[in-house]
Protein backbone atom coordinates (compact mmCIF):
# COMPACT_ATOMS: atom_id res chain seq x y z
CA UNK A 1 118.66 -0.22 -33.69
CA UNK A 2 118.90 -4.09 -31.98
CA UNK A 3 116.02 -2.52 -29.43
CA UNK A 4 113.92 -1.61 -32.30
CA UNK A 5 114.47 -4.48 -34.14
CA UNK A 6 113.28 -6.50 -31.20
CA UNK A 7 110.14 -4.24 -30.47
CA UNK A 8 109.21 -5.01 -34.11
CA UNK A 9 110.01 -9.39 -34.04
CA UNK A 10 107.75 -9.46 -30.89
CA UNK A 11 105.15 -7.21 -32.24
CA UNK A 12 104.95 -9.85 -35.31
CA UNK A 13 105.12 -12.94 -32.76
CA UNK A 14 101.84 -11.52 -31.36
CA UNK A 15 99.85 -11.11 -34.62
CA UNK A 16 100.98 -14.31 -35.28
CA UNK A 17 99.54 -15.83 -32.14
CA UNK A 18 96.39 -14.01 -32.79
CA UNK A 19 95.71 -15.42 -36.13
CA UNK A 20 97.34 -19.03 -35.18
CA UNK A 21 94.14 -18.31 -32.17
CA UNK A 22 91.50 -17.40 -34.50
CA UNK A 23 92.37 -20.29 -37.07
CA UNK A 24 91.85 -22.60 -34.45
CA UNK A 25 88.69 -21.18 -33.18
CA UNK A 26 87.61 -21.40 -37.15
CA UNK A 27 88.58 -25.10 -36.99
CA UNK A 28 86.92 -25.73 -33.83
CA UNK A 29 83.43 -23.72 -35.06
CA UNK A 30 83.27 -25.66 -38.43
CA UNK A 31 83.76 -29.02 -36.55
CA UNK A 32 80.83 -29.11 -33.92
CA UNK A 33 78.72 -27.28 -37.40
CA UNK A 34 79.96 -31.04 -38.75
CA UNK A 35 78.92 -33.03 -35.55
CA UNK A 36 75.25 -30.91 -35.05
CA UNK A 37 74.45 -31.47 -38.37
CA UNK A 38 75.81 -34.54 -38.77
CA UNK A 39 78.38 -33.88 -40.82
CA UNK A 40 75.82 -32.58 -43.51
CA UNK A 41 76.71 -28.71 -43.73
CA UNK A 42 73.72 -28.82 -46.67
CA UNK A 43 71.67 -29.48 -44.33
CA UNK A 44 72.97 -26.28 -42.86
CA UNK A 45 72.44 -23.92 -45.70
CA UNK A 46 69.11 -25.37 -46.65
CA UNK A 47 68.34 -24.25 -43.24
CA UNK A 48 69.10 -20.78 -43.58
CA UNK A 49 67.96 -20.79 -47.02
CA UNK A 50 64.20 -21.50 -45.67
CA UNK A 51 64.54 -19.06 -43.14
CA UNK A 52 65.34 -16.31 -45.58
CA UNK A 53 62.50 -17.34 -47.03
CA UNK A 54 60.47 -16.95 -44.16
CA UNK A 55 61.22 -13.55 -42.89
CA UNK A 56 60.55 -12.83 -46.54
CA UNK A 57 56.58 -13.77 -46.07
CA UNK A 58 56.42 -12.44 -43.32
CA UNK A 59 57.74 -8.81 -44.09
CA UNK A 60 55.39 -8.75 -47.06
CA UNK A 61 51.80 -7.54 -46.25
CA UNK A 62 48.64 -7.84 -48.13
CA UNK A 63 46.26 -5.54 -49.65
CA UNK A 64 43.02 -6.42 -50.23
CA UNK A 65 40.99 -4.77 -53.03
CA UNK A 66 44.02 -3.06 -54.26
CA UNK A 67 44.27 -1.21 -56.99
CA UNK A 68 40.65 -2.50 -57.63
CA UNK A 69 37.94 -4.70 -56.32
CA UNK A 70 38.70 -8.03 -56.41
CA UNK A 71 42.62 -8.12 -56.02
CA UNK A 72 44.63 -9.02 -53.05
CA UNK A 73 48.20 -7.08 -53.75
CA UNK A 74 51.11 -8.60 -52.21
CA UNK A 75 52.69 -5.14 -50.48
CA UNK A 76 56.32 -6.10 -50.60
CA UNK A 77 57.58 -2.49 -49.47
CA UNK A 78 57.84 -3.75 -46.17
CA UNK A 79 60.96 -6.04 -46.89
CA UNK A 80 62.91 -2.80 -47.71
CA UNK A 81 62.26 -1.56 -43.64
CA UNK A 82 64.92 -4.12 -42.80
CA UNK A 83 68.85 -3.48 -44.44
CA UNK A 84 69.80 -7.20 -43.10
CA UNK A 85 66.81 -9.12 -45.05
CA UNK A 86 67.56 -6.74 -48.24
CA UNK A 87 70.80 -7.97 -47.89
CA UNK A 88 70.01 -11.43 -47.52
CA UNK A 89 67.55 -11.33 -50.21
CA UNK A 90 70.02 -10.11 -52.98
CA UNK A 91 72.87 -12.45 -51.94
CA UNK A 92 70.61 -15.17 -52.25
CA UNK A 93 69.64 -14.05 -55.69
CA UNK A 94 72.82 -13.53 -56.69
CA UNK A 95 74.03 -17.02 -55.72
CA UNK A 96 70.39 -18.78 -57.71
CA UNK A 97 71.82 -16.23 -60.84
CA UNK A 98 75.04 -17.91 -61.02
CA UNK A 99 73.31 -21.15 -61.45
CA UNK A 100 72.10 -20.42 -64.59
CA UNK A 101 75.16 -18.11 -65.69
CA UNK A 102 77.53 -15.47 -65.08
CA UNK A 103 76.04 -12.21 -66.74
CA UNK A 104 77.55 -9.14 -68.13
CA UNK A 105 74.66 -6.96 -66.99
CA UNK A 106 71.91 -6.39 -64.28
CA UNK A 107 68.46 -5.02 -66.46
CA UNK A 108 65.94 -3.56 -63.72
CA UNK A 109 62.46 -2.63 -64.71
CA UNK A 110 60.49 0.23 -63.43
CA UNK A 111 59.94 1.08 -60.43
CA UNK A 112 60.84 -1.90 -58.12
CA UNK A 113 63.46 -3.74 -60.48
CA UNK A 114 65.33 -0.47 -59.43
CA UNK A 115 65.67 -1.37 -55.42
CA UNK A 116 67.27 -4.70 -56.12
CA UNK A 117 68.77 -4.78 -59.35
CA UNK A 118 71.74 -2.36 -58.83
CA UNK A 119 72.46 -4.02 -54.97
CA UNK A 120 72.54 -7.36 -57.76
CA UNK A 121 74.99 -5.61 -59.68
CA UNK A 122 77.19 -3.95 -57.25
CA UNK A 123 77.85 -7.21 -55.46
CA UNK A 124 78.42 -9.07 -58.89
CA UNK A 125 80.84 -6.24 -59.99
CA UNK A 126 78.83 -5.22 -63.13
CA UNK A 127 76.86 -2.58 -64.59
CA UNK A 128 73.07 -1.73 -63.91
CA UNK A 129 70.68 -0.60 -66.67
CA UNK A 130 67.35 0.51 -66.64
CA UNK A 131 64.12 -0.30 -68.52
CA UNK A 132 61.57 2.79 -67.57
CA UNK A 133 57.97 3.54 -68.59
CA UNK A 134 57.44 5.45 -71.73
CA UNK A 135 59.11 9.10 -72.38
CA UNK A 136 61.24 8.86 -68.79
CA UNK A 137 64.40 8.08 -70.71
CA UNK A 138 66.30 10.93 -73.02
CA UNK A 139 68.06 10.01 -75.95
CA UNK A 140 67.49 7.28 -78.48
CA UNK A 141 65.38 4.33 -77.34
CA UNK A 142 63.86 1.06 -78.21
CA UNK A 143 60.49 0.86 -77.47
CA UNK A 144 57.75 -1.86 -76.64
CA UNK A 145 54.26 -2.07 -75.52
CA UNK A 146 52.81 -4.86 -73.11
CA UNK A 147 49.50 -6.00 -71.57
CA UNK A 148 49.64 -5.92 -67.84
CA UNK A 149 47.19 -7.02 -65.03
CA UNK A 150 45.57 -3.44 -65.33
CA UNK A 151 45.72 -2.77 -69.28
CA UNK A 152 48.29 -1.67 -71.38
CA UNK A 153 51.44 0.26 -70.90
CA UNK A 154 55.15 0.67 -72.67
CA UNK A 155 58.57 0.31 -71.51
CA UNK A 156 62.16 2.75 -73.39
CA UNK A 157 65.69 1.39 -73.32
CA UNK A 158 68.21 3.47 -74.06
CA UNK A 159 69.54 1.98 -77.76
CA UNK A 160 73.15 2.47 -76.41
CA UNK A 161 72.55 0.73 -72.89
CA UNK A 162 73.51 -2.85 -73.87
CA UNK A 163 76.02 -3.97 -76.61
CA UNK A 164 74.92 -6.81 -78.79
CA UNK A 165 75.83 -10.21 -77.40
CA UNK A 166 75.85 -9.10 -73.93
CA UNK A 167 74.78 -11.88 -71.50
CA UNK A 168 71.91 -10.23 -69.22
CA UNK A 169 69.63 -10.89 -66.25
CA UNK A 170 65.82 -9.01 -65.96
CA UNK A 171 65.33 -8.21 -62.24
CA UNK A 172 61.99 -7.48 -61.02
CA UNK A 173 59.71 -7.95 -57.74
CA UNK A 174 57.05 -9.96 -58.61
CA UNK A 175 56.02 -12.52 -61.69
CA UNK A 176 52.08 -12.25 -62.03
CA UNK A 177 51.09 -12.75 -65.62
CA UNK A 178 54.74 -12.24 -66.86
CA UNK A 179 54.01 -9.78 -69.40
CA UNK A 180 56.26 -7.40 -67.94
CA UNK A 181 58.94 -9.57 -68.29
CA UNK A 182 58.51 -10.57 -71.60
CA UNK A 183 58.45 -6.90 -72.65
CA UNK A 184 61.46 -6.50 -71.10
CA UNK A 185 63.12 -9.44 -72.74
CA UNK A 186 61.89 -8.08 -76.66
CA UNK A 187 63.95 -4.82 -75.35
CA UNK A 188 66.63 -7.16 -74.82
CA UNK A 189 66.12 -8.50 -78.49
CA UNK A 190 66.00 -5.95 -79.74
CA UNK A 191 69.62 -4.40 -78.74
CA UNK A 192 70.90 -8.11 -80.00
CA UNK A 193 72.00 -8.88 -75.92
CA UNK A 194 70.94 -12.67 -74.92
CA UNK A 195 68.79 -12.91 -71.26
CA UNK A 196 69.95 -15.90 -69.38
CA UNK A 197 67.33 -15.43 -66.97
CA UNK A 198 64.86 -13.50 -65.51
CA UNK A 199 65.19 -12.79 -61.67
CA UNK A 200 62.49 -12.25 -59.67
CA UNK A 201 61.82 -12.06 -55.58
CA UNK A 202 57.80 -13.41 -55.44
CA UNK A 203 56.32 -15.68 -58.29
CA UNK A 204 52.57 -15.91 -58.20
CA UNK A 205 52.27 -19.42 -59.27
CA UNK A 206 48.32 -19.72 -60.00
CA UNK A 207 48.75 -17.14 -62.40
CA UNK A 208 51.44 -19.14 -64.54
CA UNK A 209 53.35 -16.15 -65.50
CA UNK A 210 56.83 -18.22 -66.33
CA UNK A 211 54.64 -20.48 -69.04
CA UNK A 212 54.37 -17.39 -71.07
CA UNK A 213 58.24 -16.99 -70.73
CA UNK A 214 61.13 -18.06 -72.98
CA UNK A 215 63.87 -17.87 -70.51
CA UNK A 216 64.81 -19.30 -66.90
CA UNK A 217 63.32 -17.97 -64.15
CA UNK A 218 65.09 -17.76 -60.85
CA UNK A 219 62.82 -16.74 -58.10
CA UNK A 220 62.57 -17.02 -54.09
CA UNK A 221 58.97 -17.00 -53.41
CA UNK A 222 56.31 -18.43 -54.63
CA UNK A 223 52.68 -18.27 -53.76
């Protein structure tokens, strides 16, 4: 029994050692971060902040003349080739979210909402819901119509999706004209929840898409 009780006191002195070692190697790390950047770690995440940014431009390709004469489409399909910038990319939305507010739900729209908004969610620890084109949903809905860059469409939300006074954030990929958006924030209304922002990864800025919107945006991008 003494043996064993031995065996098991040194076994504890080591993993003590080990994590005395690594603290110090923390210590170490974080002080020459201090000295390179002069003892300005925002200098530090600003950096990395504009990188993410730029591996973001550079993943996304454009189209010219797509869907129609005349339009250059920003191809963002590309950015989902590489699991690290996805990654990146909904941390960092996550983080300008919390800014504004700490919501109860994630609300992706149709189709591309859907590859970001529920990585949003399962990092914040809250439920996804989906807004989806017209007759895609079963049950009971709520239903709006829009005007979009290429006509006229309509979004469903399940009527039992939200409950009323639940704080949400709309997640799509791009803001163009921001009618989507606002669509997706009557929706919203109109199951009595509140939208504390809308949450976006590329904002075409020319076509002043966020003027047209009653809510924060929080986007990375912007052309």
């Amino acid at each position: 029994v003494s043996t064993q009780s031995t065996g098991s006191s040194g076994i504890n002195a080591e993993y003590g050692r080990r994590e005395s070692n690594l603290l110090i190697v923390c210590l170490f790390s974080f002080y020459f971060l201090l000295r390179r950047t002069g003892g300005k770690v925002t200098t530090c995440v600003k950096m990395v902040a504009a990188r993410l940014l730029e591996r973001l431009k550079e993943a996304v390709k454009d189209a010219p003349d797509f869907p129609r004469p005349g339009i250059l489409f920003k191809d963002i399909m590309p950015v989902f080739q590489d699991p690290k910038l996805v990654s990146d990319t909904c941390v960092a939305l996550v983080e300008e979210v919390e800014k504004v507010g700490k919501p109860d739900v994630i609300i992706g729209i149709e189709a591309r909402g859907f590859l970001i908004g529920p990585i949003m969610a399962q990092k914040m620890g809250i439920p996804f819901v989906a807004i989806r084109k017209k007759g895609k949903l079963p049950r009971e809905c709520f239903s709006v119509k829009y005007e979009k860059e290429y006509g006229v469409d309509e979004f469903d939300m399940q009527k039992d999706a939200l409950t009323p006074g639940q704080k949400v954030v709309v997640v799509d990929d791009l803001l163009a004209t921001g009618g989507t958006l606002e669509a997706a924030a009557k929706l919203c209304d109109m199951a009595k929840a509140t939208v504390i922002a809308h949450c976006i990864m590329f904002e075409l800025d020319f076509l002043k898409g966020r003027d047209r919107l009653t809510h924060p945006v929080v986007s990375l991008v912007r052309y």
